[in-house]
PDB file of N, CA and C in Angstrom:
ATOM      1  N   UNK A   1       0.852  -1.180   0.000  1.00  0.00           N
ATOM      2  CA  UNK A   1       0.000   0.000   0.000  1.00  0.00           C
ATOM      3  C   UNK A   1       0.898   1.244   0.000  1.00  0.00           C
ATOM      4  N   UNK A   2       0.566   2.305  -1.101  1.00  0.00           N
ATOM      5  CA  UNK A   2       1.917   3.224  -1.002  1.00  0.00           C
ATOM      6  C   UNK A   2       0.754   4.466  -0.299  1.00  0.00           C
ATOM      7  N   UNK A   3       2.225   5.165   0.537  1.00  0.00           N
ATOM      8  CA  UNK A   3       1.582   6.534   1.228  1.00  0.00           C
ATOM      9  C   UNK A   3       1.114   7.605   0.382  1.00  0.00           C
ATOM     10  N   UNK A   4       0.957   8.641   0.767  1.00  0.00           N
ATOM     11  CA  UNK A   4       0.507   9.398   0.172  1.00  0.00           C
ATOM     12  C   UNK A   4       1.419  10.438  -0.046  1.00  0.00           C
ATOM     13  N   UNK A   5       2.669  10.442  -0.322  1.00  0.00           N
ATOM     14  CA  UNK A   5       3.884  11.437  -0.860  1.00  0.00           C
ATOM     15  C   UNK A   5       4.052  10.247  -2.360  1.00  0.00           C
ATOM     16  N   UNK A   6       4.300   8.592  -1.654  1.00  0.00           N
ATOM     17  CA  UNK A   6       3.978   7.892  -3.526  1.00  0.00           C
ATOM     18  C   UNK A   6       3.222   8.258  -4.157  1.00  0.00           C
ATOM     19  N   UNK A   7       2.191   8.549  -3.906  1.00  0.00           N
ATOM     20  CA  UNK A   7       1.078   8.240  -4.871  1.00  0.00           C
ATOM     21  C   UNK A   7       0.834  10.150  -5.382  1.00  0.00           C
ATOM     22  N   UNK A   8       1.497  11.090  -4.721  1.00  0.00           N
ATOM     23  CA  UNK A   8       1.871  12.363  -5.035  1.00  0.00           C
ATOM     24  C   UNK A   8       3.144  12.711  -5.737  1.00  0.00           C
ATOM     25  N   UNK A   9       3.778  10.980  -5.926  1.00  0.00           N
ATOM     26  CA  UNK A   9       5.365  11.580  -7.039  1.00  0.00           C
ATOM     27  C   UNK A   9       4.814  10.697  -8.148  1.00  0.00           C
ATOM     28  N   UNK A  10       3.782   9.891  -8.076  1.00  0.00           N
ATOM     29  CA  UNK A  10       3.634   9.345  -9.090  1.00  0.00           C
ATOM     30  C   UNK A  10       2.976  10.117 -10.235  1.00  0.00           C
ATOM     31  N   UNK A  11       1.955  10.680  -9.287  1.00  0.00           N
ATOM     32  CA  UNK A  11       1.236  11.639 -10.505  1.00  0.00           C
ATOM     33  C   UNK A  11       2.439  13.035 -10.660  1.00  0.00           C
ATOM     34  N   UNK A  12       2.694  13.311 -10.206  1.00  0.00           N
ATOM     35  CA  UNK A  12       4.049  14.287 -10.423  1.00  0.00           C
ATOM     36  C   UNK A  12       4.810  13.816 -11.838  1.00  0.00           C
ATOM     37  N   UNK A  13       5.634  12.683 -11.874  1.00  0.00           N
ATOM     38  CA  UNK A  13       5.922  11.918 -12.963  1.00  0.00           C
ATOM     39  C   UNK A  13       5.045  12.061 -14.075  1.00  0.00           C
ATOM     40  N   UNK A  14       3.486  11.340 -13.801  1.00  0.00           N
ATOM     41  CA  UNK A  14       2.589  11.656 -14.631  1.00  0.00           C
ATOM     42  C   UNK A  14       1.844  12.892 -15.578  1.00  0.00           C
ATOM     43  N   UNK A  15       2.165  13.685 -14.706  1.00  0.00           N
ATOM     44  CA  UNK A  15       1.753  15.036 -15.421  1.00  0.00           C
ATOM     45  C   UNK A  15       3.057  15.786 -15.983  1.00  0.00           C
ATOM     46  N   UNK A  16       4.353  15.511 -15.620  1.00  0.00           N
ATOM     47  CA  UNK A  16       5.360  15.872 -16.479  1.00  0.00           C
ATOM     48  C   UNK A  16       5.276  15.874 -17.652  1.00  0.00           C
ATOM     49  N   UNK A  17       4.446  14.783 -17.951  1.00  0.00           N
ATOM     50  CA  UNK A  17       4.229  13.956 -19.381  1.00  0.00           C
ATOM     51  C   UNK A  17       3.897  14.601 -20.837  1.00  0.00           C
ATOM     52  N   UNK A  18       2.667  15.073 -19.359  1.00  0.00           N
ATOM     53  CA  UNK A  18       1.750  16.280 -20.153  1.00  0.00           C
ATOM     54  C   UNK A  18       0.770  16.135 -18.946  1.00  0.00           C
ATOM     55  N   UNK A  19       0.520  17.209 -18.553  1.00  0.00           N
ATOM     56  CA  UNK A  19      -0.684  17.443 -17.409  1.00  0.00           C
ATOM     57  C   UNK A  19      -1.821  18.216 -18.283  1.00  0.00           C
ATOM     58  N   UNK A  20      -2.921  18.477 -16.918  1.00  0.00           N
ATOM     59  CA  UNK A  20      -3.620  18.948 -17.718  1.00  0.00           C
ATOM     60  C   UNK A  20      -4.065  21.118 -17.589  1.00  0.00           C
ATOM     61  N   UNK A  21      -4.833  21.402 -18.509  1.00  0.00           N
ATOM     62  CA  UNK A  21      -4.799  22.840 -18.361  1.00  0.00           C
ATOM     63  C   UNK A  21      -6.234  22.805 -17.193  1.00  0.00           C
ATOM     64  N   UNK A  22      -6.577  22.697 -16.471  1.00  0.00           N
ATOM     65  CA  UNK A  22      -7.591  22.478 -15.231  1.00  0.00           C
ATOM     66  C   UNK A  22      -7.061  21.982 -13.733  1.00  0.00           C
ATOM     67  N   UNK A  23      -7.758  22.619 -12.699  1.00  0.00           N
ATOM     68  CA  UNK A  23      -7.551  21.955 -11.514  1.00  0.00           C
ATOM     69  C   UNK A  23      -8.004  20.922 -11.185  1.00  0.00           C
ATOM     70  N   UNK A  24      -7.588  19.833 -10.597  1.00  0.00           N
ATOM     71  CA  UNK A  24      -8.013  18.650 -10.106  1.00  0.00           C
ATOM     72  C   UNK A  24      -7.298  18.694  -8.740  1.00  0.00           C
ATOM     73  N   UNK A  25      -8.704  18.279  -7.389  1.00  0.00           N
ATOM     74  CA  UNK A  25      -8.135  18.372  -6.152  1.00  0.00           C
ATOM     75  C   UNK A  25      -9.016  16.568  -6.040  1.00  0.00           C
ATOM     76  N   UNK A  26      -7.963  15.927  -5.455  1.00  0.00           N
ATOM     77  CA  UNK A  26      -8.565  14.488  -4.891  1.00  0.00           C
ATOM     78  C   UNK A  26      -8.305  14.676  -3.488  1.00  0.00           C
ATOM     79  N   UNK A  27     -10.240  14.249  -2.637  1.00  0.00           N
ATOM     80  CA  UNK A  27      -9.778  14.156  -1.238  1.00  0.00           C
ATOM     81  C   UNK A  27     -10.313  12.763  -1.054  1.00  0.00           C
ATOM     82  N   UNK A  28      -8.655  12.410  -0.329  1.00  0.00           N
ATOM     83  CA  UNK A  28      -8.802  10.944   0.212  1.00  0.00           C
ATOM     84  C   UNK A  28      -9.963  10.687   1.418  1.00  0.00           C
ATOM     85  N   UNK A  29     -10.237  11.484   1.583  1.00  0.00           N
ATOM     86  CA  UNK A  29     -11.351  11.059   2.548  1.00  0.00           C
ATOM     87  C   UNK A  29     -10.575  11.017   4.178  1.00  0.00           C
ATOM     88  N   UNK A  30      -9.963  12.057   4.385  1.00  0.00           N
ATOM     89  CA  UNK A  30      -9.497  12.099   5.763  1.00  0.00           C
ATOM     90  C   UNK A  30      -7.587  11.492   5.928  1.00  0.00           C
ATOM     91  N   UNK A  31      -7.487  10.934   4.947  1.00  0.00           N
ATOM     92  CA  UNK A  31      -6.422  10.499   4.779  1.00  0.00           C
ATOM     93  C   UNK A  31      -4.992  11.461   3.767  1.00  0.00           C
ATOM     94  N   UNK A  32      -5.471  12.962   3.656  1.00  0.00           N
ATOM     95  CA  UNK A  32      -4.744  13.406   2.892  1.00  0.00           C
ATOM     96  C   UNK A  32      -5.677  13.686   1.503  1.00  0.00           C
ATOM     97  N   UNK A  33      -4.984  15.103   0.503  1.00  0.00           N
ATOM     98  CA  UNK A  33      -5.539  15.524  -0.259  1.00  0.00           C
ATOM     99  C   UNK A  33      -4.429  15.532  -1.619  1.00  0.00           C
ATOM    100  N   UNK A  34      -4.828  15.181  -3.136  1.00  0.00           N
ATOM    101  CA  UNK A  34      -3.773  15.449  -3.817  1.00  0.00           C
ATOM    102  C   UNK A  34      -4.496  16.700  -4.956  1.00  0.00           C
ATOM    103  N   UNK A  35      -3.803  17.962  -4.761  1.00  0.00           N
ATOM    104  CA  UNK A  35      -3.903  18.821  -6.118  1.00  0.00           C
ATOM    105  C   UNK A  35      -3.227  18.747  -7.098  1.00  0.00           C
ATOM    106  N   UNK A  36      -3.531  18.641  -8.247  1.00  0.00           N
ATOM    107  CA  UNK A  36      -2.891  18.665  -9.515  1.00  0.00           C
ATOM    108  C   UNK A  36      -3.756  20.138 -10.200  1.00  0.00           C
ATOM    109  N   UNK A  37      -2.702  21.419 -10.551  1.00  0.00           N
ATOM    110  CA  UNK A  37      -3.019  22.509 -10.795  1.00  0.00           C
ATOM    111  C   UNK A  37      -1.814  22.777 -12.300  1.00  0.00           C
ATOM    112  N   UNK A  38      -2.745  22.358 -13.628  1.00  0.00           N
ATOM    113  CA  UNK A  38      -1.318  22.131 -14.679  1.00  0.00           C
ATOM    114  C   UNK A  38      -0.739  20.807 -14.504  1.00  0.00           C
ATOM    115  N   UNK A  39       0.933  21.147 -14.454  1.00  0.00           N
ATOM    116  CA  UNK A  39       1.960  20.318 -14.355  1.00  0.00           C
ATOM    117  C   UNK A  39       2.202  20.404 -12.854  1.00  0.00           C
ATOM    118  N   UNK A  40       1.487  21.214 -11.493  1.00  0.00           N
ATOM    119  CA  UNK A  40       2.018  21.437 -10.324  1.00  0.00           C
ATOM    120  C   UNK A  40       1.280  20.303  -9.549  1.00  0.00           C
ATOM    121  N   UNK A  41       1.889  19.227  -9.020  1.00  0.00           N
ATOM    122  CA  UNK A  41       0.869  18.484  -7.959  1.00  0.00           C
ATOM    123  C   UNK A  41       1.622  18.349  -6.721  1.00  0.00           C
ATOM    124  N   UNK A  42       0.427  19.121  -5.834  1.00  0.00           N
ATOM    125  CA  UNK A  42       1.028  19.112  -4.488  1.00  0.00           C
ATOM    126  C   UNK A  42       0.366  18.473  -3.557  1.00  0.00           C
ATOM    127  N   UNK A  43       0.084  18.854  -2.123  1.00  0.00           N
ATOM    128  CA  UNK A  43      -1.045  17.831  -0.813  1.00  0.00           C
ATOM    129  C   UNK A  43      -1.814  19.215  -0.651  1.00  0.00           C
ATOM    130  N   UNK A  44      -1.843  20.204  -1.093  1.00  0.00           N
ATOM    131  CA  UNK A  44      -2.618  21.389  -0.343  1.00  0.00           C
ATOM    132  C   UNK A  44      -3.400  20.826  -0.765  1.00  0.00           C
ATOM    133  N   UNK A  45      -4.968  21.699   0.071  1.00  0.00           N
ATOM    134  CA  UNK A  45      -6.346  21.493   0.096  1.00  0.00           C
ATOM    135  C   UNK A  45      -6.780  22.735  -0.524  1.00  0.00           C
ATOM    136  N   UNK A  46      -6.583  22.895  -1.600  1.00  0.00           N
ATOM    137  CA  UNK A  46      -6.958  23.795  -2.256  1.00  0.00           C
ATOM    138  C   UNK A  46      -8.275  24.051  -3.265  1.00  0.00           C
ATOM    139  N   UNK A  47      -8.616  24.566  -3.761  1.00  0.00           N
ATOM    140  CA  UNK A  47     -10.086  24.923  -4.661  1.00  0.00           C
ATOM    141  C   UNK A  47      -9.663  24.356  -5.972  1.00  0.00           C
ATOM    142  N   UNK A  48     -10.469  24.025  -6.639  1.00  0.00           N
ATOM    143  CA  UNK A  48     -10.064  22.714  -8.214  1.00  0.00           C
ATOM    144  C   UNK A  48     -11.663  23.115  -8.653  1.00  0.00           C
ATOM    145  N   UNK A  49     -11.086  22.968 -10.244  1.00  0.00           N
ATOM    146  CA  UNK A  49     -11.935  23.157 -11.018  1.00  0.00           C
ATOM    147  C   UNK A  49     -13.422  21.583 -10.909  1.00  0.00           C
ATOM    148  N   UNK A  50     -12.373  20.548 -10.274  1.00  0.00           N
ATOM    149  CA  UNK A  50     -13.038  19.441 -10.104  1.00  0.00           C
ATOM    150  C   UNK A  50     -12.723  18.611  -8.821  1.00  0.00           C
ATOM    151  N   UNK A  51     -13.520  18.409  -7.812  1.00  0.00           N
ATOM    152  CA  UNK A  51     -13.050  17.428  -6.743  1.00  0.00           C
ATOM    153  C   UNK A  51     -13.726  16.068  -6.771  1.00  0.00           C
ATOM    154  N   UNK A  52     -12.507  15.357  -6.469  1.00  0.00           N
ATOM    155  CA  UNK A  52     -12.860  13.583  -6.665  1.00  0.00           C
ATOM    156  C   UNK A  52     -12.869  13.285  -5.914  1.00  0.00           C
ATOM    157  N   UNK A  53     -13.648  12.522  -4.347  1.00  0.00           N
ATOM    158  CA  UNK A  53     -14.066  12.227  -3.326  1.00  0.00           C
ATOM    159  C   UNK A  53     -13.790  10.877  -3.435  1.00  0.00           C
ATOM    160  N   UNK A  54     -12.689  10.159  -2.708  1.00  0.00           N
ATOM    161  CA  UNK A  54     -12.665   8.504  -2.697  1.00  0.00           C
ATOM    162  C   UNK A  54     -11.902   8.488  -2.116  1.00  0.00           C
ATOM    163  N   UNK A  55     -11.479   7.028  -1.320  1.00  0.00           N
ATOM    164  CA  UNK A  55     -11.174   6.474  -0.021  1.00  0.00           C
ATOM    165  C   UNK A  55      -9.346   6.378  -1.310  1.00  0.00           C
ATOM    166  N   UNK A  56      -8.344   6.568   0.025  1.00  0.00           N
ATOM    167  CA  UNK A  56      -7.330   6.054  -0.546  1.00  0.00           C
ATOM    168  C   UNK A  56      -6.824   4.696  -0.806  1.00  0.00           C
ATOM    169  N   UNK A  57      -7.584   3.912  -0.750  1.00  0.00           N
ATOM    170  CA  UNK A  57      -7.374   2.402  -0.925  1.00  0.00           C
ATOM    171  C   UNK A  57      -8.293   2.130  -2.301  1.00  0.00           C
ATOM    172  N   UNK A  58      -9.155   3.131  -3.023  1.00  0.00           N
ATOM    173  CA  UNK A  58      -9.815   2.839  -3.853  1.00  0.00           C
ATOM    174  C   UNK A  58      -9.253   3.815  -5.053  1.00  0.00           C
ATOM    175  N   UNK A  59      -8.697   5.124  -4.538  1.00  0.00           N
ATOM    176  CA  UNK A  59      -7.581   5.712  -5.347  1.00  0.00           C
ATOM    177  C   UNK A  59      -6.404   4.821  -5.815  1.00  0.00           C
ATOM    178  N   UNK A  60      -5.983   4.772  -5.183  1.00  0.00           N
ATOM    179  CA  UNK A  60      -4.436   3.410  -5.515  1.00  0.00           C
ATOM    180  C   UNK A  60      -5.155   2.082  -6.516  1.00  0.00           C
ATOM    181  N   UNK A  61      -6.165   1.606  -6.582  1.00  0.00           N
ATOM    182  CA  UNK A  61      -6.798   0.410  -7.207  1.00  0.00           C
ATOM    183  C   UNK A  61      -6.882   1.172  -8.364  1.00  0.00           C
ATOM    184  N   UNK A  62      -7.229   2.399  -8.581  1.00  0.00           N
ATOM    185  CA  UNK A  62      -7.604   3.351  -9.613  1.00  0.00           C
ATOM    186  C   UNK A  62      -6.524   3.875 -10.310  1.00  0.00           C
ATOM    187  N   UNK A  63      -5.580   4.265  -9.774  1.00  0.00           N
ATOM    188  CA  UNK A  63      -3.984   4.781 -10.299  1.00  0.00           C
ATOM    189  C   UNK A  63      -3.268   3.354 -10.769  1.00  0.00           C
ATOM    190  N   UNK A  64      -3.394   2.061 -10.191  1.00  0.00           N
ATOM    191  CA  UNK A  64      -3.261   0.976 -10.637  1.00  0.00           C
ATOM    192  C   UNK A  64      -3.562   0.825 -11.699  1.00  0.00           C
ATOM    193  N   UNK A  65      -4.622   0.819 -12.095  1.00  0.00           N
ATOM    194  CA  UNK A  65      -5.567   0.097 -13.153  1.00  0.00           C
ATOM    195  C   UNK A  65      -6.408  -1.419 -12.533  1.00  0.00           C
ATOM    196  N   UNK A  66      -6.185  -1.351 -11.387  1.00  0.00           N
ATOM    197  CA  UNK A  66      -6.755  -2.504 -11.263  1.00  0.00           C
ATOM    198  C   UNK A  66      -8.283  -2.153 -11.491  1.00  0.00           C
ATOM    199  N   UNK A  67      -8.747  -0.843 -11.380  1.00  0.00           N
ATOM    200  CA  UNK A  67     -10.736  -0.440 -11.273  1.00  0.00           C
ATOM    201  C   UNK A  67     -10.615   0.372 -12.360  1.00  0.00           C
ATOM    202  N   UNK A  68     -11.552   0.979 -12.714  1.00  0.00           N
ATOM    203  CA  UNK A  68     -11.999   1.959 -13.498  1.00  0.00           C
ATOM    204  C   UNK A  68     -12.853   3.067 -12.922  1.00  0.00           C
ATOM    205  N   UNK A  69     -12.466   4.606 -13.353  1.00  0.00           N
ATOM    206  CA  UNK A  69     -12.934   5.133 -12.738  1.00  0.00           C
ATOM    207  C   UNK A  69     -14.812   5.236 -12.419  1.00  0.00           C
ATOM    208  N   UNK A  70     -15.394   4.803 -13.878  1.00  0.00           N
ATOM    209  CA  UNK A  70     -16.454   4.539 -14.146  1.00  0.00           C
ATOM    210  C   UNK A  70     -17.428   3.991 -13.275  1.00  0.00           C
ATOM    211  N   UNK A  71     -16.660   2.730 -13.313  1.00  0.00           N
ATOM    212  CA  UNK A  71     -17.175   1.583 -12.066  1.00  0.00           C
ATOM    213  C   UNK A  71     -17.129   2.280 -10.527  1.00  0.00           C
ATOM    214  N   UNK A  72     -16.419   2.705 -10.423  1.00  0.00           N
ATOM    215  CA  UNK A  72     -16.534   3.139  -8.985  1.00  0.00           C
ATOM    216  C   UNK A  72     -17.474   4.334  -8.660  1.00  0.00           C
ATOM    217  N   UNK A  73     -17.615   5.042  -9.712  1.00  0.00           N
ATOM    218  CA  UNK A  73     -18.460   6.188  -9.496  1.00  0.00           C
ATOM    219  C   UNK A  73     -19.805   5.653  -9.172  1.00  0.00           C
ATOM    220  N   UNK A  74     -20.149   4.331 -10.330  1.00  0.00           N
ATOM    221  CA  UNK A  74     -21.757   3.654 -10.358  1.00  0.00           C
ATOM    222  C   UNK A  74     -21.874   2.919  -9.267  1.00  0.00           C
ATOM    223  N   UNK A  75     -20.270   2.395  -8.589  1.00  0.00           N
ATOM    224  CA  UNK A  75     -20.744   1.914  -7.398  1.00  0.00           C
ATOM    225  C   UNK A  75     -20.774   2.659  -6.104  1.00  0.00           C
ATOM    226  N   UNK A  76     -20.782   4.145  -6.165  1.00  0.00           N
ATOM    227  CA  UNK A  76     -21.112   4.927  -5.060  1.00  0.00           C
ATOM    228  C   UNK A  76     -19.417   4.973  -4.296  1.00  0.00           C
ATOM    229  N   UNK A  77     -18.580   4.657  -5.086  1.00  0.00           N
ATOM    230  CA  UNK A  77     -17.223   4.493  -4.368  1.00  0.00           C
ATOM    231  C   UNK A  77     -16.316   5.803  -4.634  1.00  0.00           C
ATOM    232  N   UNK A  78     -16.767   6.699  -5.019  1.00  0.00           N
ATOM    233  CA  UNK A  78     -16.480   7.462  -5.763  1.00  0.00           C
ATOM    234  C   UNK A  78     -17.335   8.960  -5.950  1.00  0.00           C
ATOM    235  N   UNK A  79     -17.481   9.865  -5.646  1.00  0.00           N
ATOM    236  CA  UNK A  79     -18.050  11.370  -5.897  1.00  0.00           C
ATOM    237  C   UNK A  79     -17.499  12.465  -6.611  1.00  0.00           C
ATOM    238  N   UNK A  80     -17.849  12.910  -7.376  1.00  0.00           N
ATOM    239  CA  UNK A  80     -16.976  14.041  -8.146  1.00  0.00           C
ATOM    240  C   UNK A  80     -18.102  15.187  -7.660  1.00  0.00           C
ATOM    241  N   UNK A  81     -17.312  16.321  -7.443  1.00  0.00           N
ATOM    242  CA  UNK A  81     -17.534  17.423  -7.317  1.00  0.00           C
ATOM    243  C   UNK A  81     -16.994  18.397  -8.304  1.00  0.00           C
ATOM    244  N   UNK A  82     -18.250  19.308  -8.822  1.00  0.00           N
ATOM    245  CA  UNK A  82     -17.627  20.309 -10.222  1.00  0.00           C
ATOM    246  C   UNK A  82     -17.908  19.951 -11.144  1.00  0.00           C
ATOM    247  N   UNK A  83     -16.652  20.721 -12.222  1.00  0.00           N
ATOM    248  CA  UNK A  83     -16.966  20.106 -13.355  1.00  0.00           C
ATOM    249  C   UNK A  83     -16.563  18.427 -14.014  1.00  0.00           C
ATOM    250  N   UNK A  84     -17.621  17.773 -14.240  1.00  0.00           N
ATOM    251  CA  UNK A  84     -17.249  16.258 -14.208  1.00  0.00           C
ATOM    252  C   UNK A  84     -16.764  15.986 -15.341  1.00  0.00           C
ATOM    253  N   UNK A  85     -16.783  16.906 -16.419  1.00  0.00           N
ATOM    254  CA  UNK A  85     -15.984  16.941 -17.654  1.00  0.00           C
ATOM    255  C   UNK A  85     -14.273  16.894 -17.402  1.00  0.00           C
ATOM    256  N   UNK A  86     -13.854  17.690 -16.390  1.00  0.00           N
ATOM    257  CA  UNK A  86     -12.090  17.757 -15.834  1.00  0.00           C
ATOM    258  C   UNK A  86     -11.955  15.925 -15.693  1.00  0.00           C
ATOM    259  N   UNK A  87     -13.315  15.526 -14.822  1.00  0.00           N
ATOM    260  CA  UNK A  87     -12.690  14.095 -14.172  1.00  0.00           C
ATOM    261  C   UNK A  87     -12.293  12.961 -15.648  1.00  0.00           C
ATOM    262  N   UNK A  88     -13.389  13.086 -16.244  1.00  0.00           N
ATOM    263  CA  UNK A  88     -13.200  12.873 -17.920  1.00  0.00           C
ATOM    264  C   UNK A  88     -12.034  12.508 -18.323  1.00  0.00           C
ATOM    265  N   UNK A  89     -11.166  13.653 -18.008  1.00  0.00           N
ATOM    266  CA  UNK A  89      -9.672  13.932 -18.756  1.00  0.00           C
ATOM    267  C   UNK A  89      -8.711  13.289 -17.881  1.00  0.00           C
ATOM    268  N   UNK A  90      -8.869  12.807 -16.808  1.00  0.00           N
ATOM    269  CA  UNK A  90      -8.061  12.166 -16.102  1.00  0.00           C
ATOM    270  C   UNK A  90      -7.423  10.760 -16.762  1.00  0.00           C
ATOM    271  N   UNK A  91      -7.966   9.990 -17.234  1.00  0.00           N
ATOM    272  CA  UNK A  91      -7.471   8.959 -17.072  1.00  0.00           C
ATOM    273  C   UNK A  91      -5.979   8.734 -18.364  1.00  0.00           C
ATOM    274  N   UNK A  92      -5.597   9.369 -19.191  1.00  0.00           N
ATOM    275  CA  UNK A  92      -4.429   9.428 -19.484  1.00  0.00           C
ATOM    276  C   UNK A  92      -3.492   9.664 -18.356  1.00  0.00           C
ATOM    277  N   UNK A  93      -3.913  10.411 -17.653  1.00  0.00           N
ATOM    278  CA  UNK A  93      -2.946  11.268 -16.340  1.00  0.00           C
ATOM    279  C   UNK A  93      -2.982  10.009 -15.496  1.00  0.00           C
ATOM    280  N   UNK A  94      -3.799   9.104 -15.276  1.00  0.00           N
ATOM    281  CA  UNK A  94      -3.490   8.215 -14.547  1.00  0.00           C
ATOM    282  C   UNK A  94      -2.736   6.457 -14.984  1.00  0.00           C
ATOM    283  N   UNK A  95      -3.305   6.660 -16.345  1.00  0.00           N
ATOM    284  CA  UNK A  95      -2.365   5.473 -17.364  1.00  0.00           C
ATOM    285  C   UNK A  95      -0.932   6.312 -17.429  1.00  0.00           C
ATOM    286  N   UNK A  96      -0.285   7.417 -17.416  1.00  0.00           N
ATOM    287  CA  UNK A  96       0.926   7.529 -17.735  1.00  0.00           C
ATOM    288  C   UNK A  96       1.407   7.291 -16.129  1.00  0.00           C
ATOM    289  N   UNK A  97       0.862   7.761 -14.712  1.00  0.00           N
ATOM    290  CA  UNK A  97       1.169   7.783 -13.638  1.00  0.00           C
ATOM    291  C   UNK A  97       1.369   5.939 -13.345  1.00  0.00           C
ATOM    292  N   UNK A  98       1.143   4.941 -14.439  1.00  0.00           N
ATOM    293  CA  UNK A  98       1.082   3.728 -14.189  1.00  0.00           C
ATOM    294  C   UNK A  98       2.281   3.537 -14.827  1.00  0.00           C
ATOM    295  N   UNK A  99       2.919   4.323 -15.290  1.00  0.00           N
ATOM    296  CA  UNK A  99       4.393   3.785 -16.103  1.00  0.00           C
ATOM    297  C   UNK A  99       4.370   2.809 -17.200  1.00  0.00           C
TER     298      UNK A  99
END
C-alpha cells in the first residue's frame, strides 16, 4: 500500500508527461488531499476546477488500473464534485502515472 507522498510523485511523474490545463483536487477522505493545478501536484487542500471524493485504498486500485474510474463512481465508491468533464480527462494522467 503506497503513502501518500507515492502516490503524489507518481502523478508528479505523470503530469510531467503532459498534465492537464484544469484543476483537479482528490480528497482521500481524511487520509490526505492530492492537487494537480497544470503540471504542479502538491497535498494542499486547495479549490479545483473538479473534486474527486474517494477512499485512498480505492484511489491506488484506480492509479493501478486494477478499477476503473467509471465503475466506482456507479458503485457509489467514488463522488466528483464540479466540473465532471475535468474528471473525464483524467485517465491518461493516470495510465501515464502507471508507467
Amino acid at each position: 500500500m503506497a503513502n501518500i507522498e507515492e502516490l503524489t510523485n507518481q502523478l508528479r511523474v505523470a503530469v510531467a508527461k503532459g498534465g492537464l490545463n484544469r484543476t483537479v483536487k482528490f480528497d482521500l477522505q481524511g487520509q490526505g488531499m492530492i492537487h494537480l493545478d497544470g503540471s504542479v501536484v502538491t497535498n494542499e487542500d486547495k479549490a479545483a476546477d473538479c473534486t474527486i471524493v474517494i477512499s485512498k485504498t480505492d484511489f491506488e486500485s484506480l492509479a493501478e488500473g486494477k478499477v476503473d474510474g467509471t465503475s466506482l463512481f456507479m458503485a457509489g465508491k467514488m463522488r466528483i464534485d464540479g466540473d465532471m468533464s475535468v474528471a473525464m480527462m483524467l485517465e491518461p494522467v493516470l495510465s501515464a502515472a502507471r508507467g
